[in-house]
Protein backbone atom coordinates (compact mmCIF):
# COMPACT_ATOMS: atom_id res chain seq x y z
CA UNK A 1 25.05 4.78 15.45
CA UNK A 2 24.66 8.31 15.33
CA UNK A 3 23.38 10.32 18.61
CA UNK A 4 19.69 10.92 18.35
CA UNK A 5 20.32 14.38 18.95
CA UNK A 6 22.09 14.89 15.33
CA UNK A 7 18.79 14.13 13.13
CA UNK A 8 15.69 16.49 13.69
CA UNK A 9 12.15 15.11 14.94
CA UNK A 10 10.63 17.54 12.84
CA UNK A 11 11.39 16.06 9.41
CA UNK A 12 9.61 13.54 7.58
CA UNK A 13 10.77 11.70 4.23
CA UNK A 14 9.32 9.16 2.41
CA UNK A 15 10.25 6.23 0.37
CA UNK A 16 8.67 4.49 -2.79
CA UNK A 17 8.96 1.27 -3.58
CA UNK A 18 7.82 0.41 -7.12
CA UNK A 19 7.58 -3.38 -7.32
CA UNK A 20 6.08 -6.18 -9.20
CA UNK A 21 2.43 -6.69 -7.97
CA UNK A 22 2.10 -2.64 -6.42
CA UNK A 23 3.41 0.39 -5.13
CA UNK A 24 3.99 0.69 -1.41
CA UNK A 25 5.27 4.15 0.61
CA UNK A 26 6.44 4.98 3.41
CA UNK A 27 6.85 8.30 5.58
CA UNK A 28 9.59 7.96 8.27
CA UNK A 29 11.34 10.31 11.06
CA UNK A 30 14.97 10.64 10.69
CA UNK A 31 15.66 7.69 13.50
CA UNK A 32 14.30 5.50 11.04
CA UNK A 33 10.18 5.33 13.15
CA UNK A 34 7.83 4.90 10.65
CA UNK A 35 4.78 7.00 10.77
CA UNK A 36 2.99 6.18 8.07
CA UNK A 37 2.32 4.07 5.26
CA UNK A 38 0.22 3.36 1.94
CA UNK A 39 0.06 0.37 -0.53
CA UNK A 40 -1.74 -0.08 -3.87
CA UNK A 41 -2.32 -2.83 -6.41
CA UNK A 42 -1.84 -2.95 -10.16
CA UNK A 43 -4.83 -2.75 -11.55
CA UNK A 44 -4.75 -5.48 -13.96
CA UNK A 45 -2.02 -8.76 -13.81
CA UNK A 46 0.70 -8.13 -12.04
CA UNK A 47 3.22 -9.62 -14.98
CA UNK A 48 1.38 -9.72 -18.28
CA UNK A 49 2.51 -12.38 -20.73
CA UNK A 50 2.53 -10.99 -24.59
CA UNK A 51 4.00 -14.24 -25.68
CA UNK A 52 6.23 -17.25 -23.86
CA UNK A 53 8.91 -15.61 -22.27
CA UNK A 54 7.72 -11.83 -22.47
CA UNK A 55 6.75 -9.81 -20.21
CA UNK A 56 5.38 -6.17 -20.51
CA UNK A 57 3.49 -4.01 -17.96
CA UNK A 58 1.55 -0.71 -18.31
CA UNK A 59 3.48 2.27 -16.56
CA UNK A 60 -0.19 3.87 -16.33
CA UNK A 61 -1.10 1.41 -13.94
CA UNK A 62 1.98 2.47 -12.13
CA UNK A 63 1.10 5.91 -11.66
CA UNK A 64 -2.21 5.03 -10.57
CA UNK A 65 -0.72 2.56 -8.13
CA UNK A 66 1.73 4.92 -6.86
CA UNK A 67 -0.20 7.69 -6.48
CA UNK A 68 -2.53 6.11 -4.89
CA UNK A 69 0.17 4.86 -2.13
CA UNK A 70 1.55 8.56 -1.42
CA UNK A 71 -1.94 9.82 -1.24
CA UNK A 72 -2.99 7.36 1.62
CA UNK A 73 0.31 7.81 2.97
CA UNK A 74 0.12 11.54 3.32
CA UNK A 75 -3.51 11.54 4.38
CA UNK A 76 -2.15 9.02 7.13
CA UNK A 77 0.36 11.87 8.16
CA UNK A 78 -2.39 13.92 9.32
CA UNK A 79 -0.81 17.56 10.24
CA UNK A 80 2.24 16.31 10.18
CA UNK A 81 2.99 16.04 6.43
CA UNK A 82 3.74 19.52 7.17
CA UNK A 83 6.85 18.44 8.22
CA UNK A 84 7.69 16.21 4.62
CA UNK A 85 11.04 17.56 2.99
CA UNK A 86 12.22 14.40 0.75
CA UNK A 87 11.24 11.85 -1.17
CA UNK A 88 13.02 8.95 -3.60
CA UNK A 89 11.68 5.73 -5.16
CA UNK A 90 13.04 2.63 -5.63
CA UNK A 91 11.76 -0.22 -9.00
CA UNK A 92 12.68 -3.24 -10.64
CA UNK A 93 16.34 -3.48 -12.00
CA UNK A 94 16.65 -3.82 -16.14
CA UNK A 95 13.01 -2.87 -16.82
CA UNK A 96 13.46 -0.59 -19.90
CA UNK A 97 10.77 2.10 -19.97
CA UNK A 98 10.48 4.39 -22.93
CA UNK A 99 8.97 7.57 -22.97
CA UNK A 100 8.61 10.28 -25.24
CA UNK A 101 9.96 14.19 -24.95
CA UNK A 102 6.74 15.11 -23.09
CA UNK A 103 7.12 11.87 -20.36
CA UNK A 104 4.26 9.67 -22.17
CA UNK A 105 4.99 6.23 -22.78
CA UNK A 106 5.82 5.02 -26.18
CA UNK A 107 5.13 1.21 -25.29
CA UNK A 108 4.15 -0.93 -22.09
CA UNK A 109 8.04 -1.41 -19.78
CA UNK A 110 9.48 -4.48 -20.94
CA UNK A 111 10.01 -6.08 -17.17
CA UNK A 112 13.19 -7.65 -15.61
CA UNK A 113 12.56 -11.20 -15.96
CA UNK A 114 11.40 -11.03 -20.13
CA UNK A 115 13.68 -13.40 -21.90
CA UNK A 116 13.31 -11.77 -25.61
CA UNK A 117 16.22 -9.97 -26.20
CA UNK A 118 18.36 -12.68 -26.20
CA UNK A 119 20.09 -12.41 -29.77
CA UNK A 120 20.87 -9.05 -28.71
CA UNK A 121 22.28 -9.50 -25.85
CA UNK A 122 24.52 -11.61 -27.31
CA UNK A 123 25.83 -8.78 -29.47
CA UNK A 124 25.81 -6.60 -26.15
CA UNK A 125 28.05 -8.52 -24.72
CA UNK A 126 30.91 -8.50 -27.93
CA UNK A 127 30.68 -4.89 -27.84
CA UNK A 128 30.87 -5.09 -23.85
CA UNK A 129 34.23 -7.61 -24.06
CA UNK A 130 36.44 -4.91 -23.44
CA UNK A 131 35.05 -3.60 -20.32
CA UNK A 132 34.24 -6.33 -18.58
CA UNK A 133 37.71 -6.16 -16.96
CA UNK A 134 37.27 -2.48 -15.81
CA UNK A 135 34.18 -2.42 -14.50
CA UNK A 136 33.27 -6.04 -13.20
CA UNK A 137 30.38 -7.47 -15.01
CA UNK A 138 29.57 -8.44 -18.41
CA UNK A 139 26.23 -7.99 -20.31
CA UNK A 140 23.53 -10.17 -20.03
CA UNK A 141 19.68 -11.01 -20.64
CA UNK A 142 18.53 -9.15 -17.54
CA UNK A 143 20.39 -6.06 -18.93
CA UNK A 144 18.13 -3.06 -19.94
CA UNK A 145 20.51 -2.44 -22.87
CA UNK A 146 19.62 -5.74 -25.01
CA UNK A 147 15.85 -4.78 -24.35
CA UNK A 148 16.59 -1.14 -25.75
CA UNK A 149 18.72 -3.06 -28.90
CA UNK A 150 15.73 -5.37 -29.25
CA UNK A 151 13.06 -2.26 -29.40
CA UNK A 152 15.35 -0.79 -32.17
CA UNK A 153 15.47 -3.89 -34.37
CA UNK A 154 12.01 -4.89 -33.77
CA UNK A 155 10.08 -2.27 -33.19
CA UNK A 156 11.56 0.96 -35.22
CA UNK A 157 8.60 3.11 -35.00
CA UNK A 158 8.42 3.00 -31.99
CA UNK A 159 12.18 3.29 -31.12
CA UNK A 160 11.92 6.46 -33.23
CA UNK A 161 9.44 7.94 -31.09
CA UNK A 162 11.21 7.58 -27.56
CA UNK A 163 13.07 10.61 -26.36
CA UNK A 164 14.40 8.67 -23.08
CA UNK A 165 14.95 5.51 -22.13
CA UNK A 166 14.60 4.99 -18.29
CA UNK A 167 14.08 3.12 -15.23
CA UNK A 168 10.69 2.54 -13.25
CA UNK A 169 12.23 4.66 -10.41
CA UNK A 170 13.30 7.45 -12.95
CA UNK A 171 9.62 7.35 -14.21
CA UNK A 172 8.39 7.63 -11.00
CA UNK A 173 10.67 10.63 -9.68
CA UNK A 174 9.74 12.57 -13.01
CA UNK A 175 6.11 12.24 -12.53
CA UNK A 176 6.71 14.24 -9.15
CA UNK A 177 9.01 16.77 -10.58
CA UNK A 178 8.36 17.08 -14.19
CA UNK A 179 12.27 16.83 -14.84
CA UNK A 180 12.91 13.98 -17.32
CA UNK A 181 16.16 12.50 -18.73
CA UNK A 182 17.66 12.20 -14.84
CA UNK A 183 19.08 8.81 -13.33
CA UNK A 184 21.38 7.52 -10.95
CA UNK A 185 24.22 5.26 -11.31
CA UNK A 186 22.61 1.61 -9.55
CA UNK A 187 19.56 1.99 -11.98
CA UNK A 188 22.00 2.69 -15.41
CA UNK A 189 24.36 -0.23 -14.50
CA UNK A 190 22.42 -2.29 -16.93
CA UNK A 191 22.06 0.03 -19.40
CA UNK A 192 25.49 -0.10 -20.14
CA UNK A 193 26.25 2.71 -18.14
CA UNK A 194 30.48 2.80 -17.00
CA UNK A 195 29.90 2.91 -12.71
CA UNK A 196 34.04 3.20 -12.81
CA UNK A 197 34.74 5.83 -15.14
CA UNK A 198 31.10 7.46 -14.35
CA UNK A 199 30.45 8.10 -17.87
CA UNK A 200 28.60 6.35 -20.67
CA UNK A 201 30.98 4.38 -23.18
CA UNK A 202 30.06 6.41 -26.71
CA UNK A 203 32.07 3.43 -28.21
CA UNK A 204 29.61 0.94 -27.10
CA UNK A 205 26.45 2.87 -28.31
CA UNK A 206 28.11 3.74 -31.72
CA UNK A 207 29.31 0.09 -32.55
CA UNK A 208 25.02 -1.08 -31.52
CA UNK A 209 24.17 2.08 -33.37
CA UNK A 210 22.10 2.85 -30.34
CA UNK A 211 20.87 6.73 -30.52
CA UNK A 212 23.02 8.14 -27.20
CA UNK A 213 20.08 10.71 -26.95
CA UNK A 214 18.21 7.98 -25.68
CA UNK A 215 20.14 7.96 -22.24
CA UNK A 216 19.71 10.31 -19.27
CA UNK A 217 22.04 12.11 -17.25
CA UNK A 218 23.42 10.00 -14.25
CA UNK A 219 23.82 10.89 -10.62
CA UNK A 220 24.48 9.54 -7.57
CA UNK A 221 21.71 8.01 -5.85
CA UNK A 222 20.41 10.36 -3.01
CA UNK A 223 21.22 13.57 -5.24
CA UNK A 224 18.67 16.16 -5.36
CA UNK A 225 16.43 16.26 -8.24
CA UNK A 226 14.27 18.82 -7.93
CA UNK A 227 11.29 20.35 -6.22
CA UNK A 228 8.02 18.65 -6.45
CA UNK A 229 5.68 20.23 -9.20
CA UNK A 230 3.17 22.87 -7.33
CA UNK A 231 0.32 21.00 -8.70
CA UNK A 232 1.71 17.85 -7.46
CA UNK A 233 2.33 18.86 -4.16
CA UNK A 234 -0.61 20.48 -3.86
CA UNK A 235 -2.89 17.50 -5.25
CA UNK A 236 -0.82 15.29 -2.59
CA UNK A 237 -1.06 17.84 0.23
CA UNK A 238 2.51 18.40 1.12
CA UNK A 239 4.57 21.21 1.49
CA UNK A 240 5.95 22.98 -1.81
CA UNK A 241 9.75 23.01 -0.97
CA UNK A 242 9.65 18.85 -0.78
CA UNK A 243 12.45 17.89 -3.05
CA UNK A 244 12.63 14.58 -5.23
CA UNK A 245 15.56 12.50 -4.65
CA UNK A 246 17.76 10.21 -6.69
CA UNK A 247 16.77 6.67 -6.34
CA UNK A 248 18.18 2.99 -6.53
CA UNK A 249 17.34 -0.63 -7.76
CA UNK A 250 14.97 -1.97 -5.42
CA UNK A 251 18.00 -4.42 -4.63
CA UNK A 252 20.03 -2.01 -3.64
CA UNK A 253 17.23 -0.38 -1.64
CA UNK A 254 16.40 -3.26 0.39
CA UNK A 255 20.21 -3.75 1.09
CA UNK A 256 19.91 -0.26 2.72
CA UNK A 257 17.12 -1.00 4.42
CA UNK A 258 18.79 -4.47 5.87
CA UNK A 259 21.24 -2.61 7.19
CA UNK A 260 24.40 -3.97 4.98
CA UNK A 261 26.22 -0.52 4.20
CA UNK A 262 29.98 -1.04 5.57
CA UNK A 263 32.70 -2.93 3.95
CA UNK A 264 32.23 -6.17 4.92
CA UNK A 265 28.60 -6.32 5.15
CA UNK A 266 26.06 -9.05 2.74
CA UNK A 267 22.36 -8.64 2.73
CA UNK A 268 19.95 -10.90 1.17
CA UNK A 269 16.67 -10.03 -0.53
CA UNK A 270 13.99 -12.10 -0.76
CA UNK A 271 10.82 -10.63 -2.39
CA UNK A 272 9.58 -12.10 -5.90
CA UNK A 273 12.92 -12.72 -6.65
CA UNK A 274 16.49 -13.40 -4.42
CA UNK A 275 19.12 -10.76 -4.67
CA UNK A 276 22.37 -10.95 -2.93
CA UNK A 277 24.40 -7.70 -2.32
CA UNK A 278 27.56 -6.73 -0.44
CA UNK A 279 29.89 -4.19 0.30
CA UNK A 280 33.26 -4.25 -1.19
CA UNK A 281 36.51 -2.30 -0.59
CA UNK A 282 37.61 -3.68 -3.91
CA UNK A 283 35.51 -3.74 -7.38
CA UNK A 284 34.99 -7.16 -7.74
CA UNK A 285 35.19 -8.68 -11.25
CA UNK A 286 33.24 -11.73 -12.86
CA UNK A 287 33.48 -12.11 -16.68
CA UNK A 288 30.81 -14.88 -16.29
CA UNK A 289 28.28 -12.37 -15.72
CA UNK A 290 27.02 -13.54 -12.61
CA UNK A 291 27.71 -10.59 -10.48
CA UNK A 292 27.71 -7.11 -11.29
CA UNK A 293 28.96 -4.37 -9.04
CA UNK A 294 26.98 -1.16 -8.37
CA UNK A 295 29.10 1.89 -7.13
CA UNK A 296 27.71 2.77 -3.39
CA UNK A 297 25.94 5.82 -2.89
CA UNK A 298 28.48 7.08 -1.11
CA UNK A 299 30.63 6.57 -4.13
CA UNK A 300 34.02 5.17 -2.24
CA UNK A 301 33.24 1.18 -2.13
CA UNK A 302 31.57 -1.10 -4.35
CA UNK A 303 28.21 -3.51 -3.94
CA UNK A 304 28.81 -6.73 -5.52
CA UNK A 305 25.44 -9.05 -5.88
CA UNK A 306 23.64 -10.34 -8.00
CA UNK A 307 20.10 -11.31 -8.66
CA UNK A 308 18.58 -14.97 -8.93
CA UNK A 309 15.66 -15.83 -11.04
CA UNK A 310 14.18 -17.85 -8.02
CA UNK A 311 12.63 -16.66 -4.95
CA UNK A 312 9.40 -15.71 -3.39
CA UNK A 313 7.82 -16.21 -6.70
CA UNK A 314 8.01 -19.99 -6.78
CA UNK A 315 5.63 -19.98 -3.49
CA UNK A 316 2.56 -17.59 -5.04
CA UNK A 317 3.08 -19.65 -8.44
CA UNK A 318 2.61 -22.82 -6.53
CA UNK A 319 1.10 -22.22 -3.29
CA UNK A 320 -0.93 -19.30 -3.53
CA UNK A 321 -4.25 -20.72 -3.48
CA UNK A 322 -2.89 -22.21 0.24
CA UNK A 323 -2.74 -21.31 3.53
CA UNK A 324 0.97 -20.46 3.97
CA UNK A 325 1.03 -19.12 7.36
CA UNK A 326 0.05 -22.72 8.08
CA UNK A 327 2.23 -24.46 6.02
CA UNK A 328 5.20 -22.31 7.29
CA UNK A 329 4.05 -23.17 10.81
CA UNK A 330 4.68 -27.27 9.68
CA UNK A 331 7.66 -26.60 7.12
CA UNK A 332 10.35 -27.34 10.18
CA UNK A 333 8.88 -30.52 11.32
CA UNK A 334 9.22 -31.56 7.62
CA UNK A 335 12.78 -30.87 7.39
CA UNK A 336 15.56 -31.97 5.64
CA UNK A 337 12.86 -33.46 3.15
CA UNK A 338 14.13 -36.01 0.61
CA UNK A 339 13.25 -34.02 -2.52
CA UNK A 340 15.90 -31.83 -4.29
CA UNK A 341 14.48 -28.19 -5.75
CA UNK A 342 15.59 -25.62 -7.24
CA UNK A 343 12.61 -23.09 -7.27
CA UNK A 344 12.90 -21.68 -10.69
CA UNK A 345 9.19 -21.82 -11.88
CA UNK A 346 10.15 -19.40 -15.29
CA UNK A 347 12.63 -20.60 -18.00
CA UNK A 348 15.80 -19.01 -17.25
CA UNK A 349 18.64 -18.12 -14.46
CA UNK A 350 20.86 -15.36 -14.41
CA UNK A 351 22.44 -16.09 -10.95
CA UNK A 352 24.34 -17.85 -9.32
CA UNK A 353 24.52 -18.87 -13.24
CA UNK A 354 24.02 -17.68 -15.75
CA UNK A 355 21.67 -20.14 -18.19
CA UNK A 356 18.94 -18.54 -20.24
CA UNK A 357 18.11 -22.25 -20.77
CA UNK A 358 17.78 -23.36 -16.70
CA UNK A 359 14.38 -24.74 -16.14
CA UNK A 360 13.25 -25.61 -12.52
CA UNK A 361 13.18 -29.12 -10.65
CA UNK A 362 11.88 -30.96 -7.94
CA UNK A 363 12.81 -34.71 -7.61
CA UNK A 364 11.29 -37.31 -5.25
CA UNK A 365 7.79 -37.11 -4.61
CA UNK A 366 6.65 -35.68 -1.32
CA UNK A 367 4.02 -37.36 0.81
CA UNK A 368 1.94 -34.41 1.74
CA UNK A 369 1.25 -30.17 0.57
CA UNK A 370 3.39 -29.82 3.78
CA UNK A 371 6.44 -31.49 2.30
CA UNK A 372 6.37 -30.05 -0.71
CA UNK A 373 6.39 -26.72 0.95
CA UNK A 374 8.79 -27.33 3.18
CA UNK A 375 11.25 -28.88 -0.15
CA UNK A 376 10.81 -25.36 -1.85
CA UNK A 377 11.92 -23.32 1.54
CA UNK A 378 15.05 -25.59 1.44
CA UNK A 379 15.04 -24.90 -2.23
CA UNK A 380 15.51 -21.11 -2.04
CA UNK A 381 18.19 -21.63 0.76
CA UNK A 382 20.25 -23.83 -1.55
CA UNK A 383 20.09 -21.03 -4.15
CA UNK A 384 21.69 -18.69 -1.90
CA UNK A 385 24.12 -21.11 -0.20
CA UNK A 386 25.12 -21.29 -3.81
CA UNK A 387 25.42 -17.37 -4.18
CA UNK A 388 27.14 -17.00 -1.50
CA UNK A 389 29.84 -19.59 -2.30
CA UNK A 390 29.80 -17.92 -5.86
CA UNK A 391 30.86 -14.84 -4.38
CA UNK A 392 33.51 -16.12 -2.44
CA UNK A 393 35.32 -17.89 -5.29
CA UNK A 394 35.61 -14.68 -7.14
CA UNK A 395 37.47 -13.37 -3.91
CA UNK A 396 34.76 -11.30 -2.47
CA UNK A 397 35.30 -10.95 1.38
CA UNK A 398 31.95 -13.04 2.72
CA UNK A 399 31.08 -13.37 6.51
CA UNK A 400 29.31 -15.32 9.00
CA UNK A 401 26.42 -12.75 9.64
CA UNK A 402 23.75 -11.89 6.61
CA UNK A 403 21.28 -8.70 6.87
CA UNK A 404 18.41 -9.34 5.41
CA UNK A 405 15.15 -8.03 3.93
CA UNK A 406 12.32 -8.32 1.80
CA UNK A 407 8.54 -9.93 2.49
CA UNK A 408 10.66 -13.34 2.49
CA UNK A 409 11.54 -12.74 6.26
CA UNK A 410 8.48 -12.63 7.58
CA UNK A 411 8.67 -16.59 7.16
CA UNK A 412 9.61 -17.95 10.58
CA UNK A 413 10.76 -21.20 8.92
CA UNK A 414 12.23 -19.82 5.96
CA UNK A 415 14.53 -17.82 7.92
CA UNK A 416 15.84 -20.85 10.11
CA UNK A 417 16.22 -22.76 6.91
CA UNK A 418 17.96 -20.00 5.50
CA UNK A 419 20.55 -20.11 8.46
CA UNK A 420 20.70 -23.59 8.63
CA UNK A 421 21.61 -24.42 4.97
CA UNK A 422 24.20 -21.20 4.75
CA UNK A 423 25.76 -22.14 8.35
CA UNK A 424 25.20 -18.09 8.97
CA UNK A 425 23.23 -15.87 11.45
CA UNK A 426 20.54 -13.81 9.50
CA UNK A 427 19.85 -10.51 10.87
CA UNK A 428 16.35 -9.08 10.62
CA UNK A 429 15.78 -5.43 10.51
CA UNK A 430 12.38 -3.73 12.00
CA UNK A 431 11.76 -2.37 8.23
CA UNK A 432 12.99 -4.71 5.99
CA UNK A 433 11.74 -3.11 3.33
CA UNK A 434 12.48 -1.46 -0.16
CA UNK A 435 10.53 1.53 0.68
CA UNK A 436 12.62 2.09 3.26
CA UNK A 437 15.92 2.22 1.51
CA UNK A 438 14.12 5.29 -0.42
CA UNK A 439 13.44 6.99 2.38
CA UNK A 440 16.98 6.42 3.63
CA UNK A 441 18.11 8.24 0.14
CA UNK A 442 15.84 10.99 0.74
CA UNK A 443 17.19 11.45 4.62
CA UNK A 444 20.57 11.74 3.61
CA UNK A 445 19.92 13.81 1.02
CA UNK A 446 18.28 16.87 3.23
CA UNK A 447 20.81 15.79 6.03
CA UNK A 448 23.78 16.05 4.12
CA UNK A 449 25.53 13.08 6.02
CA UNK A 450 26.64 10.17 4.17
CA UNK A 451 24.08 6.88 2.83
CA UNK A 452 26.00 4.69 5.17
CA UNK A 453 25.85 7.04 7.98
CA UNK A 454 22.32 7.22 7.42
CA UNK A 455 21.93 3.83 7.39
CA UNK A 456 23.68 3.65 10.77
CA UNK A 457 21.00 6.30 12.41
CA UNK A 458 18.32 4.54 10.70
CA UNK A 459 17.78 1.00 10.52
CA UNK A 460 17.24 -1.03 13.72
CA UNK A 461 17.64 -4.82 14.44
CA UNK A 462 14.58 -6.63 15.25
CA UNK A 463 15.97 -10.04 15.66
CA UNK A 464 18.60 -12.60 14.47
CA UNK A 465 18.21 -16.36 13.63
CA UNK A 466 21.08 -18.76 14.58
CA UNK A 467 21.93 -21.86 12.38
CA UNK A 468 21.05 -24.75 14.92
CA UNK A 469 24.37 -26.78 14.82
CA UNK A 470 23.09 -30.02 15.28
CA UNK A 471 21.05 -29.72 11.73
CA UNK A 472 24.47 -28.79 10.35
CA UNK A 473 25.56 -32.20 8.80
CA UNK A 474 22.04 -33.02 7.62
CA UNK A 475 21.62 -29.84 6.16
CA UNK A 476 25.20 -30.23 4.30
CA UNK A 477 23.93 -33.21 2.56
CA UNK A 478 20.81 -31.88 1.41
CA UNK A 479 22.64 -29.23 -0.34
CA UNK A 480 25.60 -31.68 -1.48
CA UNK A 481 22.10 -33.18 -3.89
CA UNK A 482 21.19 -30.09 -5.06
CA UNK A 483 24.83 -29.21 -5.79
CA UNK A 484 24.66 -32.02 -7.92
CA UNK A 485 21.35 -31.73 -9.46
CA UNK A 486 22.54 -28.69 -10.55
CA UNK A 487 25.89 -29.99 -11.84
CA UNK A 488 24.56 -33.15 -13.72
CA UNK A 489 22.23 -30.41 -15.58
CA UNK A 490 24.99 -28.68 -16.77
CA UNK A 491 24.23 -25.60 -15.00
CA UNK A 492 27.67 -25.76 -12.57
CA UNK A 493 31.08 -26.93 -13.93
């Protein structure tokens, strides 16, 4: 870790997480203390269904909701926002957001998890074929690029109108700065942007006929943007030489956050969704299109991962009327259940397979709520056992220790099921959280030390959770059924 005395007390950045149901911030020292904070709802549903499989939100409510966050952050500061110098933002990975030359949107984001485009990405991924051996991942439905291809078949009027399309952390970042047309490399990846080569392929855009105006300029995440606009800083109430920062994938932010930055290193994310990420000497390569590989921040190593379908999500979508502090306080005492789940409550998995088909299961019946909840907990932890050993097979170098992150951890009895069913030790930082991994962006930015250095000063562990050895061989059989569950579906070879 770096000595205290390299990183000033006297600056403040803040991070931006732009996720699913809100906005949160978050205004931290440069040891990684957070100071302040501020969270605000969407206004309307979180994830509004057009039509069965779609899914479209309103990047007004965004700005409202993020907005809203910095200015209760800020007026949290108190006197010392005075002593703000960075922020970056973090969003949802392979939302497509179009906006016009002036930064107005020319339709609602089509989100992450909308299953529409998938005729195009099918002829994505033809074009793609020859550089899915380069760069390690092939095109799927979770790609921004098939979305944009979709917009220009479907929807040419308004494909005609867009000027840009971007990423919900680019939108956020321009709204600060008034700079549009800027990205980074983690948030392009699925927009078909070449994280090897750092360039976009003209040969792919020409063969799609996709307009190449359409795509920003790319940095690294944690470059400098720009200062904030004078009326924005002055409408927020912080200092006028506060620069806007590259950002990230909230994925990638979160991995920060966890701590995972050296070779070596896995985090897992568990928010709405579960998102595995490592860090890789070596670009690791999956024509499946399972994994993809972001280019660190740092720009010398590689993050494999990839992003499941399943998650958090299946608990709100069943459970959320419930008490699930309560439940969570039973779910051990229920466990190994004798149902079999995999927690996909959408049509569709991208990882660890890729089946735009997969529907979710649960078979046996359980004798109480409790059950039930516990069988889902054990449910996600299959899901990333099954990552995990994904990851391996294609030769990625996977440990016994995971960092992880996300509003997942605060579950005492998901974490030891977690451990349990992966045979690893999870490691929990104080701020597991996306925000965070913005702010850690911003601090290295102003710093001028390296993301994984930052990470280093920055992110503390609060705990670690142990798999309990003598659950080991009833744990291995639980996930030996749901290996098979999986298999007899078709979804595992």
């Amino acid at each position: 870790m770096a000595e205290r005395s390299q990183w000033s007390d006297q600056m403040i950045v803040i991070g931006i997480d732009l996720g699913t149901q809100g906005a949160r911030a978050l205004a931290v020292d440069l040891s990684g203390q957070v100071l302040a904070s501020g969270a605000q709802s969407f206004g309307r549903s979180a994830l509004a269904a057009v039509a069965p499989g779609w899914f479209e939100q309103s990047p007004c409510s965004w700005r409202e909701a993020v907005f809203g966050a910095l200015h209760e952050a800020v007026a949290a500061l108190g006197p010392a926002s005075r002593h703000v110098r960075a922020i970056s933002a973090c969003g949802t990975s392979g939302t497509l957001c179009l906006v016009d030359a002036q930064g107005r949107s020319v339709r609602d984001a089509i989100m992450y998890s909308d299953a529409r485009a998938s005729d195009e990405a099918a002829a994505c991924a033809d074009v793609w074929q020859p550089w899915v051996d380069k760069v390690g991942f092939a095109i799927s439905t979770s790609f921004a690029l098939p979305r944009l291809l979709w917009v220009q078949r479907h929807e040419p009027h308004l494909y005609a109108q867009a000027r840009w399309a971007l990423s919900p952390a680019d939108l956020v970042l321009a709204w600060l700065t008034g700079r549009w047309g800027i990205s980074d490399w983690c948030n392009m990846l699925k927009s078909g942007y070449d994280t090897v080569s750092c360039v976009w392929p003209q040969q792919v855009f020409a063969a799609l006929q996709v307009d190449e105006r359409l795509l920003p300029a790319v940095q690294a995440p944690g470059a400098n943007i720009g200062r904030l606009l004078p009326a924005v800083a002055a409408d927020l109430g912080l200092p006028q030489e506060v620069v806007a920062v590259s950002g990230a994938t909230d994925g990638t932010a979160s991995q920060l956050a966890s701590g995972a930055a050296a070779p070596g290193a896995w985090n897992t994310t568990i928010g709405t969704t579960l998102v595995v990420k490592g860090v890789s000497q070596e670009l690791v390569v999956d024509p499946a299109g399972r994994v993809y590989c972001h280019r660190h921040p740092d720009g010398h190593h590689w993050l494999p991962g990839g992003a499941s379908s399943t998650g958090g999500d299946c608990l709100s979508q069943r459970f959320g009327a419930k008490d699930l502090s309560a439940l969570d306080a039973t779910a051990l005492a229920h466990s190994p259940t004798p149902l079999t789940v995999y927690p996909l409550v959408r049509r569709g998995e991208r990882f660890p397979f890729v089946r735009p088909d997969a529907e979710g299961f649960v078979l046996g019946a359980a004798d109480s709520l409790a059950e039930h909840y516990a069988a889902h907990l054990e449910g996600i932890a299959c899901v990333e056992r099954l990552a995990y050993e994904t990851l391996a097979e294609l030769g990625a170098p996977v440990g016994d220790t995971i960092y992880t992150a996300g509003g997942g951890v605060r579950g005492a009895a998901l974490s030891q099921l977690r451990a349990d069913i992966t045979g690893r030790t999870l490691c929990v930082a104080a701020v597991p959280e996306a925000a965070m991994g913005a702010a850690i962006l911003a601090a290295a930015a102003i710093t001028g030390h390296g993301v994984g250095e930052t990470v280093a000063a920055m992110v503390h562990i609060d705990h670690t959770v142990a798999p309990r050895p003598h659950m080991r061989e009833r744990y291995d059989q639980l996930y030996a059924r749901f290996r098979s569950a999986c298999a007899e579906r078709g979804y595992l070879s």
